[in-house]
Protein backbone atom coordinates (compact mmCIF):
# COMPACT_ATOMS: atom_id res chain seq x y z
CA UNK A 1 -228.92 -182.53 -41.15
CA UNK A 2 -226.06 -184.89 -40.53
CA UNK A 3 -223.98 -187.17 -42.93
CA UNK A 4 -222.21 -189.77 -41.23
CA UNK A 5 -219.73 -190.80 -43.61
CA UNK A 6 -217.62 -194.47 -43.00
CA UNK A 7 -216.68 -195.86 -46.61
CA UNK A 8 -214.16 -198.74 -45.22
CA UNK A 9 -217.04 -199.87 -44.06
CA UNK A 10 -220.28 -199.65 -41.78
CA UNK A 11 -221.76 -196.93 -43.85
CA UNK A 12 -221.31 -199.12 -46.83
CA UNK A 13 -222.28 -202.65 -45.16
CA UNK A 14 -225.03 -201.23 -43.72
CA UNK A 15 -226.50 -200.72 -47.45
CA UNK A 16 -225.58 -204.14 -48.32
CA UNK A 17 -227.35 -205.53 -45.02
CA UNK A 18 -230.74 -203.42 -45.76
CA UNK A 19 -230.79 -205.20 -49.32
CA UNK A 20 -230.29 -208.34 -48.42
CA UNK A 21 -234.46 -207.79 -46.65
CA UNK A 22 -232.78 -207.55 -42.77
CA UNK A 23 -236.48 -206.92 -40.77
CA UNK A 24 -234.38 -204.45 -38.34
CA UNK A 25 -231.38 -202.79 -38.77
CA UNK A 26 -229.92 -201.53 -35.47
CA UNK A 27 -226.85 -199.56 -34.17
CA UNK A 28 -225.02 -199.90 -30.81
CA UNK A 29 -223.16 -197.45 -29.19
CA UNK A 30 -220.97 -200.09 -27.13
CA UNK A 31 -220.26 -203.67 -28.05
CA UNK A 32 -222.19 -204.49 -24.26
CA UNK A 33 -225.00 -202.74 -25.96
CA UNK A 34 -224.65 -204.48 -28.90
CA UNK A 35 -224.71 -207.96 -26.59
CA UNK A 36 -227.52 -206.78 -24.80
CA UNK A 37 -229.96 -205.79 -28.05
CA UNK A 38 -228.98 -208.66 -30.46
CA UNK A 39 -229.89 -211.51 -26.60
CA UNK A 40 -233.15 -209.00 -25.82
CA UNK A 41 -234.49 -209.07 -29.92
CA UNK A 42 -233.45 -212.76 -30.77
CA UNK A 43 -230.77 -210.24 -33.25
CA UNK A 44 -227.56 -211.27 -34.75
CA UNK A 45 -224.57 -209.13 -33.97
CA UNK A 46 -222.52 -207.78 -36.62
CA UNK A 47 -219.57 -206.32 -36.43
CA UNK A 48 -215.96 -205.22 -35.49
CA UNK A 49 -214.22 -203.77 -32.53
CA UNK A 50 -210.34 -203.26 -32.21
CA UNK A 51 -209.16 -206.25 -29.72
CA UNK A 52 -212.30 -208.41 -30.06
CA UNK A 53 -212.01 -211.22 -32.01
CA UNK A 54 -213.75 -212.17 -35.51
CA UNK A 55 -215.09 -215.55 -33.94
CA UNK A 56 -217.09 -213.39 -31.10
CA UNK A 57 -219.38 -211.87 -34.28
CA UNK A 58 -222.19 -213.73 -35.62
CA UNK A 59 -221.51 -211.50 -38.82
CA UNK A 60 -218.54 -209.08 -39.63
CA UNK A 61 -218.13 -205.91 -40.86
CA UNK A 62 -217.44 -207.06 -44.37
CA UNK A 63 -219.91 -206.43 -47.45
CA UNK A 64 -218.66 -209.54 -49.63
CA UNK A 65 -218.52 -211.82 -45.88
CA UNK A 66 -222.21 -210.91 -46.31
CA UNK A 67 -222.96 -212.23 -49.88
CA UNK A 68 -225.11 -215.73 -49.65
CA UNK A 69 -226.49 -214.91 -46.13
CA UNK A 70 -229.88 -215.25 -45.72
CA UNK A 71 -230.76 -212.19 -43.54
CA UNK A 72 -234.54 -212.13 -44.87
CA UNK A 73 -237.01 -210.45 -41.71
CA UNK A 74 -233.61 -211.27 -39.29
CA UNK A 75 -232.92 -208.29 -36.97
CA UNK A 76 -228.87 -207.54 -37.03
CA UNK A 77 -227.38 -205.22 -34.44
CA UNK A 78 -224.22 -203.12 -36.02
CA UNK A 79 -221.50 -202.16 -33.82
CA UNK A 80 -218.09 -200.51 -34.71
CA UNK A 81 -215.24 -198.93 -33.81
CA UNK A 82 -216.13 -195.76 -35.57
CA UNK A 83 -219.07 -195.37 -38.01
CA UNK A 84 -221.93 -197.07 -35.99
CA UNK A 85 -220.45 -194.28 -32.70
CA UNK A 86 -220.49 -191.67 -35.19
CA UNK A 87 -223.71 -192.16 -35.46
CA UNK A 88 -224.82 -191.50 -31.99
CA UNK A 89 -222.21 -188.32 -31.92
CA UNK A 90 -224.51 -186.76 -33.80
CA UNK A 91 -227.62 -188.26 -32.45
CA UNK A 92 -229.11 -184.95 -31.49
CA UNK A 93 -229.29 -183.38 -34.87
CA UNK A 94 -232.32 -182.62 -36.41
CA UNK A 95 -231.71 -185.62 -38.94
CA UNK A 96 -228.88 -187.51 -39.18
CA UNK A 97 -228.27 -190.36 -42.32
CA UNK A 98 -225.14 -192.11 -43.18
CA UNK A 99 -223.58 -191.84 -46.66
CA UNK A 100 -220.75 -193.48 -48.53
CA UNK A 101 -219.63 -194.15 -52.12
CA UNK A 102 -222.30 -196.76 -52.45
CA UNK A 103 -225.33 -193.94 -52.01
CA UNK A 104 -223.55 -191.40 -53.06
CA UNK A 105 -226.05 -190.25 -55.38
CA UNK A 106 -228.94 -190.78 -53.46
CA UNK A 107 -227.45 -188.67 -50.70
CA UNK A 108 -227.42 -186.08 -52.47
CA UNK A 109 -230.49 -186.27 -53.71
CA UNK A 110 -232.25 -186.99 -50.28
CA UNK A 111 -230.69 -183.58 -49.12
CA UNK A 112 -232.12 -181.51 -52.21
CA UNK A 113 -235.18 -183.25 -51.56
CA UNK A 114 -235.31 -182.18 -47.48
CA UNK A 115 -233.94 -178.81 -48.23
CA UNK A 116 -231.98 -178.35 -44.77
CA UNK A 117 -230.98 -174.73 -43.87
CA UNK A 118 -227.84 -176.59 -42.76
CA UNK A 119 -225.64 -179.82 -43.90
CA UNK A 120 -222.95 -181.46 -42.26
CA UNK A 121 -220.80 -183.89 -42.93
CA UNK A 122 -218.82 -185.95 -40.78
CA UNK A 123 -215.59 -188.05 -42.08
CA UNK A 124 -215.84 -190.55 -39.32
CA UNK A 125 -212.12 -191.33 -40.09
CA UNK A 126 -210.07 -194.69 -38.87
CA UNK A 127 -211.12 -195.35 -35.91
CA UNK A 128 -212.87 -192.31 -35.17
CA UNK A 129 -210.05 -190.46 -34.28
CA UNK A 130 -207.27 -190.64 -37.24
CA UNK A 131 -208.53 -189.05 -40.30
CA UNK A 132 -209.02 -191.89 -43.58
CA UNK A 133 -208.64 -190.65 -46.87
CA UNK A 134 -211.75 -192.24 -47.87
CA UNK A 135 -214.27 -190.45 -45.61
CA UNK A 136 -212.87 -187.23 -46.23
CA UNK A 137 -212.78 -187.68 -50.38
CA UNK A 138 -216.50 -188.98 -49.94
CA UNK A 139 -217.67 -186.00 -48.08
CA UNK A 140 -215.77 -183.78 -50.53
CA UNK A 141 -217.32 -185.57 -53.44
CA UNK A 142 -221.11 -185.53 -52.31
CA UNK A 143 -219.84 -181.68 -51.21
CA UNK A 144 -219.02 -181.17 -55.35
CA UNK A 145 -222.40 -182.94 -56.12
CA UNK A 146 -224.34 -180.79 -54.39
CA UNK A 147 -222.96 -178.23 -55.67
CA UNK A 148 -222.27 -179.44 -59.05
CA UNK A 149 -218.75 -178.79 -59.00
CA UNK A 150 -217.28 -181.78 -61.22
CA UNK A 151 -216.23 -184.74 -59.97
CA UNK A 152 -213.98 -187.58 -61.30
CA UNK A 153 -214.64 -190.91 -59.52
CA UNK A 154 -212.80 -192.90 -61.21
CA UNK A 155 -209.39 -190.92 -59.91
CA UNK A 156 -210.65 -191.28 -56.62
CA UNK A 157 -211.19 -194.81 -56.94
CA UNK A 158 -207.47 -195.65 -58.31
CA UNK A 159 -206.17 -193.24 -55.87
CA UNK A 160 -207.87 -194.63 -52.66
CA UNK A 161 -206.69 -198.13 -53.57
CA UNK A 162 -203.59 -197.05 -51.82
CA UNK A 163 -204.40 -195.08 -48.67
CA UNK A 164 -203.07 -196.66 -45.66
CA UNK A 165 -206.55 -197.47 -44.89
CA UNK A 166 -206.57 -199.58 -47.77
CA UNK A 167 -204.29 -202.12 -47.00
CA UNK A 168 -206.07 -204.06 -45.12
CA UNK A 169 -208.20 -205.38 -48.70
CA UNK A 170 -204.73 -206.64 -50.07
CA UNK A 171 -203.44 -208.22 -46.89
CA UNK A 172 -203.48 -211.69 -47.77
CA UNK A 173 -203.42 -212.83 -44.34
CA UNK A 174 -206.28 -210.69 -43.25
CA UNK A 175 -209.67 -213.29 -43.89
CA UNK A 176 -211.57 -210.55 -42.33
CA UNK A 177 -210.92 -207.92 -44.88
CA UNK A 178 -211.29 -209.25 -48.52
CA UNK A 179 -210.04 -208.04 -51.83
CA UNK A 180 -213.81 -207.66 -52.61
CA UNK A 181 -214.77 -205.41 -49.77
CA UNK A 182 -212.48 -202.87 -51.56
CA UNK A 183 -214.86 -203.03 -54.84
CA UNK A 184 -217.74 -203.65 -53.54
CA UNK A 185 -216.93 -200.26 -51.03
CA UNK A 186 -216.30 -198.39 -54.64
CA UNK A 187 -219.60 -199.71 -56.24
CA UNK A 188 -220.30 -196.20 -57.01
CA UNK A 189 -224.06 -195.54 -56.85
CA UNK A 190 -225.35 -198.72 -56.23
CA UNK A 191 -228.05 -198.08 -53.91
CA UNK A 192 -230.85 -195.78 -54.37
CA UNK A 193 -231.42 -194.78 -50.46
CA UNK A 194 -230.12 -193.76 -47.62
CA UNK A 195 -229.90 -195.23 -44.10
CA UNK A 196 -231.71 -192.70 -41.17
CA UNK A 197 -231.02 -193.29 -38.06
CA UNK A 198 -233.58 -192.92 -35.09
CA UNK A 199 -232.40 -193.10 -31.05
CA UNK A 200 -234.36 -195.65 -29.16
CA UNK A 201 -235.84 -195.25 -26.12
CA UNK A 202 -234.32 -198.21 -24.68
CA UNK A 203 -231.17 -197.95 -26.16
CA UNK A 204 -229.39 -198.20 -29.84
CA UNK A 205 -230.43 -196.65 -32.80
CA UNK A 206 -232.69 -198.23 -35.73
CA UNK A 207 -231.72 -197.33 -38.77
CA UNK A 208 -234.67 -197.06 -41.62
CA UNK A 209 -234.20 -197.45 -45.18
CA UNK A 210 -235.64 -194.63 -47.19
CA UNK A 211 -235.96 -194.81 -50.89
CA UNK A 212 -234.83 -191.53 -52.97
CA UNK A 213 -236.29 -191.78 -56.46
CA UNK A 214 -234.21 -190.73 -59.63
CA UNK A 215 -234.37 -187.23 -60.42
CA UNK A 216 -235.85 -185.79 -57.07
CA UNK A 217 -235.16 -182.74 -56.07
CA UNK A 218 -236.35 -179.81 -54.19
């Protein structure tokens, strides 16, 4: 099994999207692909890609640009520079799910739950090539969870609020990245599943919601 871990933010938007009742939740691998699912399924494309700009996305890749939207039984195609293409890095593992702060918890319970012989998890980074601070404290905190090493959150959250890949939240020129996005990134636990992505047959990924009840376990 494979964690694809993106905290600032696809791994964390795309919990925010599934609650909001999407009716298909899909992942490009290329912004063309994107184009070419959200015109074939009558989709919206969400978004971001480095050079394209916020105008050319019918939603961003922002949790609190999401909040009001009515997204009820709409299908939304996801594409990224980094966590949506992690996703499809790891496309041939047996399972692969994406985790951030938000699931946290239900992560790691989905994992006790499935039992893997083996677990991976992937720190997407900024990018996908330049390691974030974020990913890599996420994956070491679901890492201490699962092994019930203690962990202290609320460090992590005061101490990520000023990682370079941070900034962007307090930027006050930046109306693509709000102040919210940072909190609502942090909600610690506030989702009780986890996203599993699936390769399509004609392209993209779908990614299904799968509830992980309090408590479960192996």
């Amino acid at each position: 099994m494979v964690v694809v871990i993106d905290v600032f933010r696809s791994a964390s938007v795309g919990c925010y999207l599934v609650e909001q009742g999407v009716g298909e939740y899909l992942g490009a691998e290329t912004l063309d692909q994107g184009r070419q699912l959200a015109a074939e399924r009558g989709g919206l494309l969400l978004g971001e890609q480095q050079g394209v700009p916020f105008e050319d996305f019918d939603l961003f890749n922002s949790p609190s640009l999401l909040e009001g939207k009515d997204l009820a039984g709409k299908t939304v195609v996801h594409s990224t520079n980094a966590g949506i293409p992690g996703l499809f890095a790891c496309a041939d593992a047996d399972e692969v799910i994406t985790g951030s702060f938000v699931n946290a918890g239900a992560v790691v319970r989905y994992i006790r739950s499935r039992d893997p012989e083996q677990v991976t998890l992937v720190a997407v980074g900024t990018g996908g090539d330049i390691r974030a601070q974020e990913d890599m404290m996420c994956a070491m905190y679901i890492k201490n969870e699962l092994e019930e090493y203690p962990n202290s959150f609320e460090t992590l959250r005061s101490f990520l609020a000023n990682v370079d890949s941070a900034e962007m939240f307090f930027d006050e020129s930046r109306t693509d990245a709000p102040e919210r996005d940072y909190e609502l990134c942090m909600d610690i636990d506030r989702f009780d599943f986890v996203l599993r992505g699936e390769r399509l047959e004609s392209g993209g990924m779908v990614l299904k919601r799968i509830n992980v009840e309090l408590g479960e376990s192996a």
